[in-house]
N, C-alpha and C. Protein backbone atom coordinates (compact mmCIF):
# COMPACT_ATOMS: atom_id res chain seq x y z
N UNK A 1 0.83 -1.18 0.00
CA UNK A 1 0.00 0.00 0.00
C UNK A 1 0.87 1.23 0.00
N UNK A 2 0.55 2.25 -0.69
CA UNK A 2 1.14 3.48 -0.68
C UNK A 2 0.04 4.61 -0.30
N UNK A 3 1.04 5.79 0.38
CA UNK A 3 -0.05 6.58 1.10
C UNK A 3 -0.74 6.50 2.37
N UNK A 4 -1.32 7.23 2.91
CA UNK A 4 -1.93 7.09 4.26
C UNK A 4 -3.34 6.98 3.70
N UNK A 5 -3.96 5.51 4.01
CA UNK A 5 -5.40 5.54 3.78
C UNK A 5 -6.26 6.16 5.02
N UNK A 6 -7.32 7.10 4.69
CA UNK A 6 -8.09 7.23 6.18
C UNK A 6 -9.19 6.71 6.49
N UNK A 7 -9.44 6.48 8.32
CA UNK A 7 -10.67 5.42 7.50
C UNK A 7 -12.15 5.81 6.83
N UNK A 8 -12.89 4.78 6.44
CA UNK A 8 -13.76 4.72 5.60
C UNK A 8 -14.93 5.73 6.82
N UNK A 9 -15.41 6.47 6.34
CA UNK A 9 -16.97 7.14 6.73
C UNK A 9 -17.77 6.33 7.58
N UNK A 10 -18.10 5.13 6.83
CA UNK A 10 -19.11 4.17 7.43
C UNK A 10 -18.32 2.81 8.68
N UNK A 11 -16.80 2.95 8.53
CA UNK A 11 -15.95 2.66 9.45
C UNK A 11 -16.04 2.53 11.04
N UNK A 12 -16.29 1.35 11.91
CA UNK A 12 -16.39 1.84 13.28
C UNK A 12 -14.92 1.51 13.95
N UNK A 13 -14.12 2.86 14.15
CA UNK A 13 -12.99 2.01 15.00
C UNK A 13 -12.81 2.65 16.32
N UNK A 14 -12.06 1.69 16.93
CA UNK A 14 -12.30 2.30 18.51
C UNK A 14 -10.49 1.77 19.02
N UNK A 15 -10.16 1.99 20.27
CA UNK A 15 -8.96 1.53 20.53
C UNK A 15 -9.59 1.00 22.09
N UNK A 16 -9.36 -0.45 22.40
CA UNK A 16 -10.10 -0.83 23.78
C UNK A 16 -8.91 -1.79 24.27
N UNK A 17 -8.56 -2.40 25.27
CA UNK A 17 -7.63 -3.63 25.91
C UNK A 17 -8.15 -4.70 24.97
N UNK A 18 -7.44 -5.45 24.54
CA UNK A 18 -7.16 -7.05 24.28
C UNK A 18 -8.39 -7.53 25.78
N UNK A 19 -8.54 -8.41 24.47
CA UNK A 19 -10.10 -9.53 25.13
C UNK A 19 -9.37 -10.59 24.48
N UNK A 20 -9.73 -11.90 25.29
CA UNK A 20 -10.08 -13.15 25.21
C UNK A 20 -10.53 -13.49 23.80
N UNK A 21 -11.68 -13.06 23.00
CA UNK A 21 -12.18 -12.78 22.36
C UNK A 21 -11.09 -12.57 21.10
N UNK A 22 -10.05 -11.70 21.13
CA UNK A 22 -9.37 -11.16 20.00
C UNK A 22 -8.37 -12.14 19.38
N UNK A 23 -8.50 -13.73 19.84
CA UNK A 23 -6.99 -14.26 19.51
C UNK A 23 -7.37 -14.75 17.79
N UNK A 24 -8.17 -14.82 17.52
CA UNK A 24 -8.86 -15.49 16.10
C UNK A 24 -8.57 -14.62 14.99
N UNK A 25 -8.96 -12.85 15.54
CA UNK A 25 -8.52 -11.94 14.50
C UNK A 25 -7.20 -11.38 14.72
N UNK A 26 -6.29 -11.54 15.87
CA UNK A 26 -4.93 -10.96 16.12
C UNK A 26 -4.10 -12.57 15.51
N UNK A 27 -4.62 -13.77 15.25
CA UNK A 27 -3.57 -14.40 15.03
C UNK A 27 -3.75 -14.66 13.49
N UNK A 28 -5.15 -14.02 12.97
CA UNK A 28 -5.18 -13.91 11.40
C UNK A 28 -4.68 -12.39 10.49
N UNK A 29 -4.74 -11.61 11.75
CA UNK A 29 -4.13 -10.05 10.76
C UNK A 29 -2.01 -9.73 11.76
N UNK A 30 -2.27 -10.31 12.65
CA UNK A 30 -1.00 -9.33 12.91
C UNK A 30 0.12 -10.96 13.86
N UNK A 31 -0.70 -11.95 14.28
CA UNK A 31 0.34 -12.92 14.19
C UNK A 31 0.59 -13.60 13.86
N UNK A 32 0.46 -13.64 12.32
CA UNK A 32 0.38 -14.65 11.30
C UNK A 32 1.26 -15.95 11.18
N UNK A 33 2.57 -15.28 11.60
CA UNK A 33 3.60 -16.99 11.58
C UNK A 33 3.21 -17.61 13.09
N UNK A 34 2.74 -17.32 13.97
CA UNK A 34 1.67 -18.18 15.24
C UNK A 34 0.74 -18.97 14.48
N UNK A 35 0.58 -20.09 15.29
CA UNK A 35 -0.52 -20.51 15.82
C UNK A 35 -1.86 -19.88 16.39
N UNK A 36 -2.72 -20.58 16.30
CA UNK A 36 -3.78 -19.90 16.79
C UNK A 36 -3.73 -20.40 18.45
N UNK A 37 -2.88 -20.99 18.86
CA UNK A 37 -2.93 -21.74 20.28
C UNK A 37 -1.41 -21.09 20.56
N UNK A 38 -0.77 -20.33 19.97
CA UNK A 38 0.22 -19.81 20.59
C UNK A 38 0.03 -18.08 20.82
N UNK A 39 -0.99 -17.64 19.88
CA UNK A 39 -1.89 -16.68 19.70
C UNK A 39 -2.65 -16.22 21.31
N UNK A 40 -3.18 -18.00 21.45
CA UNK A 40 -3.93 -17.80 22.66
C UNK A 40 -3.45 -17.65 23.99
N UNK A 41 -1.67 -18.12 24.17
CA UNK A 41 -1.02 -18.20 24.90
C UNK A 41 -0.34 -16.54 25.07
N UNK A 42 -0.31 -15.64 24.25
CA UNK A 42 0.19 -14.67 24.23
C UNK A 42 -0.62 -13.33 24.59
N UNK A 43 -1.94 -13.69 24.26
CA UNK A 43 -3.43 -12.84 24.56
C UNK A 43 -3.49 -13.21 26.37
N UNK A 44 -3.26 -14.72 27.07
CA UNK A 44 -3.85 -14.71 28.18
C UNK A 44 -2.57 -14.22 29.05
N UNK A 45 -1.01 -14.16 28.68
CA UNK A 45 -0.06 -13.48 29.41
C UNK A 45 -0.83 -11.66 29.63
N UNK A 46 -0.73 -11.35 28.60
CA UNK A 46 -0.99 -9.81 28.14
C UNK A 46 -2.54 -9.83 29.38
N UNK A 47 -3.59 -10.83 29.51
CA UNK A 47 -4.74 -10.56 30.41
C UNK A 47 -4.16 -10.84 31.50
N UNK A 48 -3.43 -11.56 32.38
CA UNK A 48 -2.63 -11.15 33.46
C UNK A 48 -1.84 -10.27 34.03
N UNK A 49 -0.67 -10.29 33.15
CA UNK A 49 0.09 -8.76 33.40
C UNK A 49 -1.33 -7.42 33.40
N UNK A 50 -2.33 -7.73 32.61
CA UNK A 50 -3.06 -6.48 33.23
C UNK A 50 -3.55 -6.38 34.59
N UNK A 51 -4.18 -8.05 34.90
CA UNK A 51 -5.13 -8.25 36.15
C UNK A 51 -3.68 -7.48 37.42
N UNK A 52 -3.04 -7.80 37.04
CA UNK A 52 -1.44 -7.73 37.82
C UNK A 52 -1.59 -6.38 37.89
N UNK A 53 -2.02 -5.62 37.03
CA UNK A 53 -1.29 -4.23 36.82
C UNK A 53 -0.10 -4.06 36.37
N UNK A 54 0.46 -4.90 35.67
CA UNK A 54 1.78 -4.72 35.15
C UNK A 54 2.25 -4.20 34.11
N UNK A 55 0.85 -3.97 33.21
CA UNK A 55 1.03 -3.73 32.14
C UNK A 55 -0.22 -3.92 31.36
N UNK A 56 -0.51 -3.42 30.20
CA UNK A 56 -1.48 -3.51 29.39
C UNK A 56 -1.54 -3.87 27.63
N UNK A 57 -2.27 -4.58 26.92
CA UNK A 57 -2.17 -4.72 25.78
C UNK A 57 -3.64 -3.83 25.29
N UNK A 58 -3.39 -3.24 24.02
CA UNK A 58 -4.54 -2.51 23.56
C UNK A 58 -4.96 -3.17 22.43
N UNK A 59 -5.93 -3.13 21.49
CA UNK A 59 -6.09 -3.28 19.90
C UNK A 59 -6.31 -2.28 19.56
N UNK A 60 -6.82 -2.31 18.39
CA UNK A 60 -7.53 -1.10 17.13
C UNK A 60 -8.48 -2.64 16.95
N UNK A 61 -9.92 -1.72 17.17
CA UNK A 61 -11.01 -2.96 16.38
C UNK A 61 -11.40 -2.19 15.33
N UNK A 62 -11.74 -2.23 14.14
CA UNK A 62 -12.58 -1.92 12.72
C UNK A 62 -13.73 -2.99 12.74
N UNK A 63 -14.52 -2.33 12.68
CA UNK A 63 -15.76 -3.24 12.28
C UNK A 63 -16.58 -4.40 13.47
N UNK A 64 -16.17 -4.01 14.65
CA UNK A 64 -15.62 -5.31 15.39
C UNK A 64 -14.59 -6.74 15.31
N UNK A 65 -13.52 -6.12 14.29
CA UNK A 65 -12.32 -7.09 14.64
C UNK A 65 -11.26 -6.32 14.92
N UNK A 66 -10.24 -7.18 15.60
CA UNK A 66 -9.11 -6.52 16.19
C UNK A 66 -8.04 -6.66 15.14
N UNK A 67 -7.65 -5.50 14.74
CA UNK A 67 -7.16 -5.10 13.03
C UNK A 67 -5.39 -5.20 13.60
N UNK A 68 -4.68 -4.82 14.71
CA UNK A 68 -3.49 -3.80 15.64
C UNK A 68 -4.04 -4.15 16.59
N UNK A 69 -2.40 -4.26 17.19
CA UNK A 69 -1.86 -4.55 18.67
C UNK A 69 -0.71 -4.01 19.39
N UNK A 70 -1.05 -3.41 20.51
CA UNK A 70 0.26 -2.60 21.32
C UNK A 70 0.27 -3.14 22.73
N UNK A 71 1.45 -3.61 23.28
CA UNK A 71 1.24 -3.31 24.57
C UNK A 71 2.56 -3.22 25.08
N UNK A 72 2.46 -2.62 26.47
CA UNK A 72 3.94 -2.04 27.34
C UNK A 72 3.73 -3.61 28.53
N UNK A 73 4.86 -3.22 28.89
CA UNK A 73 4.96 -4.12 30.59
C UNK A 73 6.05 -3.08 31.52
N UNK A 74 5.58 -2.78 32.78
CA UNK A 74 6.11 -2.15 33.31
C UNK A 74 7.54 -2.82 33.91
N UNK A 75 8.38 -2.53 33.76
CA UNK A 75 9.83 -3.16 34.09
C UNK A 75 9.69 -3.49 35.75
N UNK A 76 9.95 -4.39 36.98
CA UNK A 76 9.95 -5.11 37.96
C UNK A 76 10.96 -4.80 38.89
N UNK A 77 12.03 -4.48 38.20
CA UNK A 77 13.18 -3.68 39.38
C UNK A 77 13.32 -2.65 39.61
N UNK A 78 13.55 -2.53 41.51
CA UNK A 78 13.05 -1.08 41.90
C UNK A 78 13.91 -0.35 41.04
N UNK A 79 14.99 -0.43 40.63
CA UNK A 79 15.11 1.00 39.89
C UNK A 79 15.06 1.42 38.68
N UNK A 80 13.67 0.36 37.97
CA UNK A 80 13.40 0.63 36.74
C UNK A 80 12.03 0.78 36.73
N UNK A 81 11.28 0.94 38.01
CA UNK A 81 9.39 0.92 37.78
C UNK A 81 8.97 1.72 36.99
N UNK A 82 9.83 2.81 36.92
CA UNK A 82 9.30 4.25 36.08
C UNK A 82 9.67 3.84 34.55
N UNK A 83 10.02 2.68 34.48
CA UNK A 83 9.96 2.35 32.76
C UNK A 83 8.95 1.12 32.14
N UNK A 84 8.84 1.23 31.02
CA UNK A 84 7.73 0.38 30.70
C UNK A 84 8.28 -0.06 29.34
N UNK A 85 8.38 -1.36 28.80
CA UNK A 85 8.99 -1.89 27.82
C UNK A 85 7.65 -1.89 26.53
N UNK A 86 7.51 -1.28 25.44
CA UNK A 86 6.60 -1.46 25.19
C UNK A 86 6.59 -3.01 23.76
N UNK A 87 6.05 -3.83 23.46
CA UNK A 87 6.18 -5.04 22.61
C UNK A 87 4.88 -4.98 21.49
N UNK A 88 4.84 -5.84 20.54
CA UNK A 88 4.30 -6.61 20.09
C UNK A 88 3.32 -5.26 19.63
N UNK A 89 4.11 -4.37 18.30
CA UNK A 89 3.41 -3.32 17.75
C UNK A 89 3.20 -3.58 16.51
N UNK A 90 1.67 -4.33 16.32
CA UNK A 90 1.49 -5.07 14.96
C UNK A 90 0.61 -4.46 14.48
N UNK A 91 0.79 -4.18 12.84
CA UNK A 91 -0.80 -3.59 12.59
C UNK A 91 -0.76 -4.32 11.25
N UNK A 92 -2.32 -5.24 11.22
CA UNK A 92 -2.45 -5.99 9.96
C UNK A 92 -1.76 -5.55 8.92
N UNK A 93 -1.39 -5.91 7.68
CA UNK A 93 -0.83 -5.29 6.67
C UNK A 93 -2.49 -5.14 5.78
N UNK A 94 -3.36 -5.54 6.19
CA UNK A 94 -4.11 -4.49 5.27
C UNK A 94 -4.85 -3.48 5.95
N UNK A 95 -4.12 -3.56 6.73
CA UNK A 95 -4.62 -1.76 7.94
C UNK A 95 -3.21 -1.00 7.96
N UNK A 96 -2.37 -1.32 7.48
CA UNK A 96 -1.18 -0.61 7.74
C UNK A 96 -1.39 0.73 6.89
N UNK A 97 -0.65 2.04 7.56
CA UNK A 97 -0.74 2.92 6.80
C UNK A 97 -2.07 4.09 7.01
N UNK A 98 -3.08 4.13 8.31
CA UNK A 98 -4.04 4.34 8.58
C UNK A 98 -4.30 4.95 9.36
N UNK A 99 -2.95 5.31 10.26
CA UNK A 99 -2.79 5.59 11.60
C UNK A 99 -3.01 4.81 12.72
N UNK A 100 -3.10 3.94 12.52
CA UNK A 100 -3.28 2.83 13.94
C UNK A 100 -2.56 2.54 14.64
N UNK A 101 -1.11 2.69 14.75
CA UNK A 101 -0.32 2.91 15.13
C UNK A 101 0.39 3.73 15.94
N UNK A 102 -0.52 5.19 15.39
CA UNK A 102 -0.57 6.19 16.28
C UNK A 102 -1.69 6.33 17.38
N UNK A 103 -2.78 5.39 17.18
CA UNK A 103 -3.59 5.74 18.05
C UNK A 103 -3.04 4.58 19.11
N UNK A 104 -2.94 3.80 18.82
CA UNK A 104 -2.30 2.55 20.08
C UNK A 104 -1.21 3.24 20.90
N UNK A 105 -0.52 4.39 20.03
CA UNK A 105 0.77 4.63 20.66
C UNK A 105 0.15 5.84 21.80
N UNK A 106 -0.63 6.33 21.46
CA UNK A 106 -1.18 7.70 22.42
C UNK A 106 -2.38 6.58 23.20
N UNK A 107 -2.67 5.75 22.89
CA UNK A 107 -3.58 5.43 24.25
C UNK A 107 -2.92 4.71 24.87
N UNK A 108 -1.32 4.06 24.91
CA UNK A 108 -0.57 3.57 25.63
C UNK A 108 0.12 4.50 26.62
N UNK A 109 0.47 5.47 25.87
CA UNK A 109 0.83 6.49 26.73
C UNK A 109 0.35 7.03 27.99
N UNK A 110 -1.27 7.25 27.72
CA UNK A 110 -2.07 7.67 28.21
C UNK A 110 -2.71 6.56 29.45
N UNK A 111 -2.29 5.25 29.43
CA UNK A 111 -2.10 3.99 30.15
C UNK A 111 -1.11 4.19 31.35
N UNK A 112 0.11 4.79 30.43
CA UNK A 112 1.25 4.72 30.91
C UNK A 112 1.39 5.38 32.26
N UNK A 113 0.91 6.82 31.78
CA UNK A 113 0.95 7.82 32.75
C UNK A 113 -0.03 7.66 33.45
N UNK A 114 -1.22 7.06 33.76
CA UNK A 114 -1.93 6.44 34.76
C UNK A 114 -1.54 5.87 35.99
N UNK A 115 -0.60 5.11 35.05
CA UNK A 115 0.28 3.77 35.84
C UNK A 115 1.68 4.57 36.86
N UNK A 116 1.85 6.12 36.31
CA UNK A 116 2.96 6.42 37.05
C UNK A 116 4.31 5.99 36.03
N UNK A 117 3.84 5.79 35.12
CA UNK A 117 5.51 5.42 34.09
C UNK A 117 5.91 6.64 33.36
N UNK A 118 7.10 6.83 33.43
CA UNK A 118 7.93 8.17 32.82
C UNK A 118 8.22 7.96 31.81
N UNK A 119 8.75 6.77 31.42
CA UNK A 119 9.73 6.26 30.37
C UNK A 119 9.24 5.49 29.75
N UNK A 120 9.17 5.73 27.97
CA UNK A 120 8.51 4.19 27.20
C UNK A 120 9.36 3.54 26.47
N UNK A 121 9.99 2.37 26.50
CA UNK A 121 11.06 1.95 25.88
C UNK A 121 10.47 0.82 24.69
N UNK A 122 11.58 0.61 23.44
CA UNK A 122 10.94 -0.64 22.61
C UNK A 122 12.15 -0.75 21.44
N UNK A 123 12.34 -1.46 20.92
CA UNK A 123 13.12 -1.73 19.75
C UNK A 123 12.95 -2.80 18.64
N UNK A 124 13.74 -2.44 17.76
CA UNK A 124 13.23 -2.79 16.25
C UNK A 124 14.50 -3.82 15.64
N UNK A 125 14.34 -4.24 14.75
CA UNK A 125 15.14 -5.10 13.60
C UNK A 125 15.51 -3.43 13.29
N UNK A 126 16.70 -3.61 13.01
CA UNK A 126 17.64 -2.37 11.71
C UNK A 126 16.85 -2.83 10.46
N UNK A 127 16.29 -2.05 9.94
CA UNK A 127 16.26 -2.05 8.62
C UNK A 127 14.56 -2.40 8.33
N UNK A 128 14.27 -2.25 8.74
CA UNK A 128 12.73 -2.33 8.59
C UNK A 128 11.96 -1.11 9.19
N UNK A 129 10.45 -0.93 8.59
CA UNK A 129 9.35 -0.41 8.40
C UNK A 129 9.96 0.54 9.92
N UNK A 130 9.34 -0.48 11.03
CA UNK A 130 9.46 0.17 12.41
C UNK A 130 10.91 1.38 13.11
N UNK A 131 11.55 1.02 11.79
CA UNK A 131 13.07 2.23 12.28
C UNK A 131 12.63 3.66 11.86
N UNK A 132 11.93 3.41 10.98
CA UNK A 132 11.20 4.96 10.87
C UNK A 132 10.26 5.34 11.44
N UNK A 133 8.81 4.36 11.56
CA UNK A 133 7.79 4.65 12.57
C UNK A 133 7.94 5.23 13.46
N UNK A 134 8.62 4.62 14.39
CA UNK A 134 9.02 4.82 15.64
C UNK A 134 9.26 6.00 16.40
N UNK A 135 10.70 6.44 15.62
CA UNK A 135 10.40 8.20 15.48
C UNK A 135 9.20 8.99 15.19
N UNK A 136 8.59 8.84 13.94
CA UNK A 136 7.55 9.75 13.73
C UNK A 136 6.27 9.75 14.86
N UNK A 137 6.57 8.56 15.60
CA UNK A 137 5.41 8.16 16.80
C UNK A 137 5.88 9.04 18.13
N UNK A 138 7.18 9.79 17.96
CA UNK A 138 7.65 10.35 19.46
C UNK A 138 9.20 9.33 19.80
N UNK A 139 9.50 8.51 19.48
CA UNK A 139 10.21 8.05 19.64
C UNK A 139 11.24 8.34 19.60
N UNK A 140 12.40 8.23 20.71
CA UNK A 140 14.06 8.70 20.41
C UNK A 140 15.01 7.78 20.47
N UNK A 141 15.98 7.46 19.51
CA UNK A 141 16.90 6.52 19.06
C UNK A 141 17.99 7.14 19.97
N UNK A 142 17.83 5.31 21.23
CA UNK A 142 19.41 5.56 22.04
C UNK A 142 20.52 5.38 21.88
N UNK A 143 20.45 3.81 21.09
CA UNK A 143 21.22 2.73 20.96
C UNK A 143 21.03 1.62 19.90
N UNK A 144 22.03 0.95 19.57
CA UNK A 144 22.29 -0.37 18.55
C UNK A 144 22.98 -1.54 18.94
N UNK A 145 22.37 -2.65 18.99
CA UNK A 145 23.45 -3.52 19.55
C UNK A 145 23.06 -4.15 18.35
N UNK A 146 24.52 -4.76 17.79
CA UNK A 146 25.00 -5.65 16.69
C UNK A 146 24.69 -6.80 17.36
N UNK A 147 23.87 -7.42 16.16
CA UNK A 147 23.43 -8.87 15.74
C UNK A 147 22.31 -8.78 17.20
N UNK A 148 21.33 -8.18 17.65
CA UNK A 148 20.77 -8.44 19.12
C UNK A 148 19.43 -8.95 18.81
N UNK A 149 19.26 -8.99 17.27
CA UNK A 149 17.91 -9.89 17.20
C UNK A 149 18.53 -10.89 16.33
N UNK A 150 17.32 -12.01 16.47
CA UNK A 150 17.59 -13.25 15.72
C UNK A 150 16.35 -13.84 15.26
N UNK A 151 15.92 -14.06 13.99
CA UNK A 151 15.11 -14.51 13.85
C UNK A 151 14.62 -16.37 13.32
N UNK A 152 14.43 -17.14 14.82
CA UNK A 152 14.55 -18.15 15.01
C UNK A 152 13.77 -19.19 13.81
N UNK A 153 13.14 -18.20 12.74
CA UNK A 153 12.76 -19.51 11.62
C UNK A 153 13.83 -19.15 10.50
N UNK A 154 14.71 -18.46 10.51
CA UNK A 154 15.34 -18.59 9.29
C UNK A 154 16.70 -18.25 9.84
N UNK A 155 17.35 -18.02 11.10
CA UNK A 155 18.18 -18.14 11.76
C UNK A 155 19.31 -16.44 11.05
N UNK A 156 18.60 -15.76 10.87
CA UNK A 156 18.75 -14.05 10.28
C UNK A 156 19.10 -13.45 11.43
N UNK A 157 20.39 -12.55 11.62
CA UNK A 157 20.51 -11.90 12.49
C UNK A 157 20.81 -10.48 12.57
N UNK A 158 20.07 -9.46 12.69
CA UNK A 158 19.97 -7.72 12.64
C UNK A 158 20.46 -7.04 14.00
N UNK A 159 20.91 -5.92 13.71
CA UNK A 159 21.37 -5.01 14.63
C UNK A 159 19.94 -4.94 15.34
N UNK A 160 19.78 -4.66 16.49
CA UNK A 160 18.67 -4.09 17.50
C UNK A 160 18.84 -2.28 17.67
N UNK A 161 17.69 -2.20 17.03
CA UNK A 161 17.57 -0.44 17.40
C UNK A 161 16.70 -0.12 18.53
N UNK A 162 17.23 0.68 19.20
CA UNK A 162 16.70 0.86 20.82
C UNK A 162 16.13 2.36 20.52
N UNK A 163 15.09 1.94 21.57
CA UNK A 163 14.02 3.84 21.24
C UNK A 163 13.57 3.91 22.85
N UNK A 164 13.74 4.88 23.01
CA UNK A 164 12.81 5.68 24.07
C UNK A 164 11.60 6.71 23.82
N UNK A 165 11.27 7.11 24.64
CA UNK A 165 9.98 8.12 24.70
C UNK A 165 9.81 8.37 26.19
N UNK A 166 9.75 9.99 26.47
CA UNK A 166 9.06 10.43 27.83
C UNK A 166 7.75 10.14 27.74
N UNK A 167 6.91 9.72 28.23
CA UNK A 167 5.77 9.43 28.91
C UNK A 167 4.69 10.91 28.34
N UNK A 168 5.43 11.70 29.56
CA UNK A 168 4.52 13.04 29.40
C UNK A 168 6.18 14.44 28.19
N UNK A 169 4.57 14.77 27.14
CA UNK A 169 5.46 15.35 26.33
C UNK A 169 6.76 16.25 27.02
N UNK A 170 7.80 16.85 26.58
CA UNK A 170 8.40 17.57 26.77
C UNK A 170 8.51 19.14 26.39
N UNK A 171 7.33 19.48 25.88
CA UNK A 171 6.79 20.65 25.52
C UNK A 171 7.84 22.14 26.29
C-alpha cells in the first residue's frame, strides 16, 4: 500500500484492551507466523500482566475485529518501575498505513501515565518499516546492539535499534 489511507466514513474504529475474544482476528491479521494456540497463549499473558497491573495490551477494532496490537509491561526492578517496555506493535498489513499505530501509541501512553511510568522503551530489527515509525510516533533513538535480534525460523541476524519516549510530552 502506498499513502496514508483514512478510515472509511461508514468505518467503526475504537482503541479498547485485548479480550479473550481477540486471539482469532490478532492471530489472522497481525500474528500470522503463530498458531492460533500460541496466539492464545500470548493474549492470556498480556490478560494477566493487566489483572497484575503490570502492564497492558490494547487493539484497534474496525468493524468489530481486532485489526493492531500494542502493549507495554512495566519493568519489575526497583530502579526501573518508572519504565515500561513497550512489545508486540502489529498492525495488519491491510490496515497498515491508517494511523493505527498512532492511536495505540497515544492510548498507551495515556495507560502509561496512569500507571505512574515516565519512560517508554521498545526496539526494532535495523532495517525495517518500524526504524522509521518509531520516530515519527515520538520516539528517540538511544542505541544499537550488533546482531541483538535473531530470527529463530530462518536463523537471520539484525542489529537491534533501541528507542525511548518520555511518557509526558516535553513541551
Amino acid at each position: 500500500m502506498t499513502g496514508h489511507k483514512p478510515f472509511l466514513p461508514d468505518e467503526k474504529v475504537m482503541v479498547r484492551p485485548v479480550e479473550s475474544r481477540d486471539v482469532t482476528d490478532l492471530q489472522t491479521h497481525c500474528f500470522v507466523r503463530d498458531t492460533v494456540e500460541a496466539t492464545e497463549q500470548r493474549i492470556t499473558a498480556y490478560l494477566d500482566q493487566s489483572a497484575a497491573n503490570e502492564g497492558i495490551a490494547l487493539v484497534v477494532e474496525v468493524d468489530g475485529h481486532a485489526v493492531a496490537i500494542s502493549s507495554f509491561r512495566r519493568e519489575s526492578h526497583p530502579l526501573f518501575v518508572h519504565r515500561a517496555t513497550v512489545s508486540d506493535v502489529v498492525v495488519g498489513i491491510d490496515f497498515q498505513k491508517r494511523g493505527f499505530s498512532r492511536l495505540l501509541n497515544e492510548a498507551l501512553r495515556s495507560h502509561a501515565a496512569e500507571m505512574g511510568i515516565e519512560i517508554l522503551m521498545t526496539s526494532c530489527r535495523s532495517g525495517v518499516e518500524a526504524e522509521q515509525v518509531y520516530p515519527k510516533l515520538g520516539f528517540i533513538e538511544w542505541g544499537r546492539l550488533p546482531n541483538g535480534i535473531k530470527e529463530p525460523w530462518n536463523n537471520t541476524a539484525y542489529d537491534e535499534v533501541c528507542f525511548y519516549m518520555p511518557v509526558k510530552s516535553q513541551d
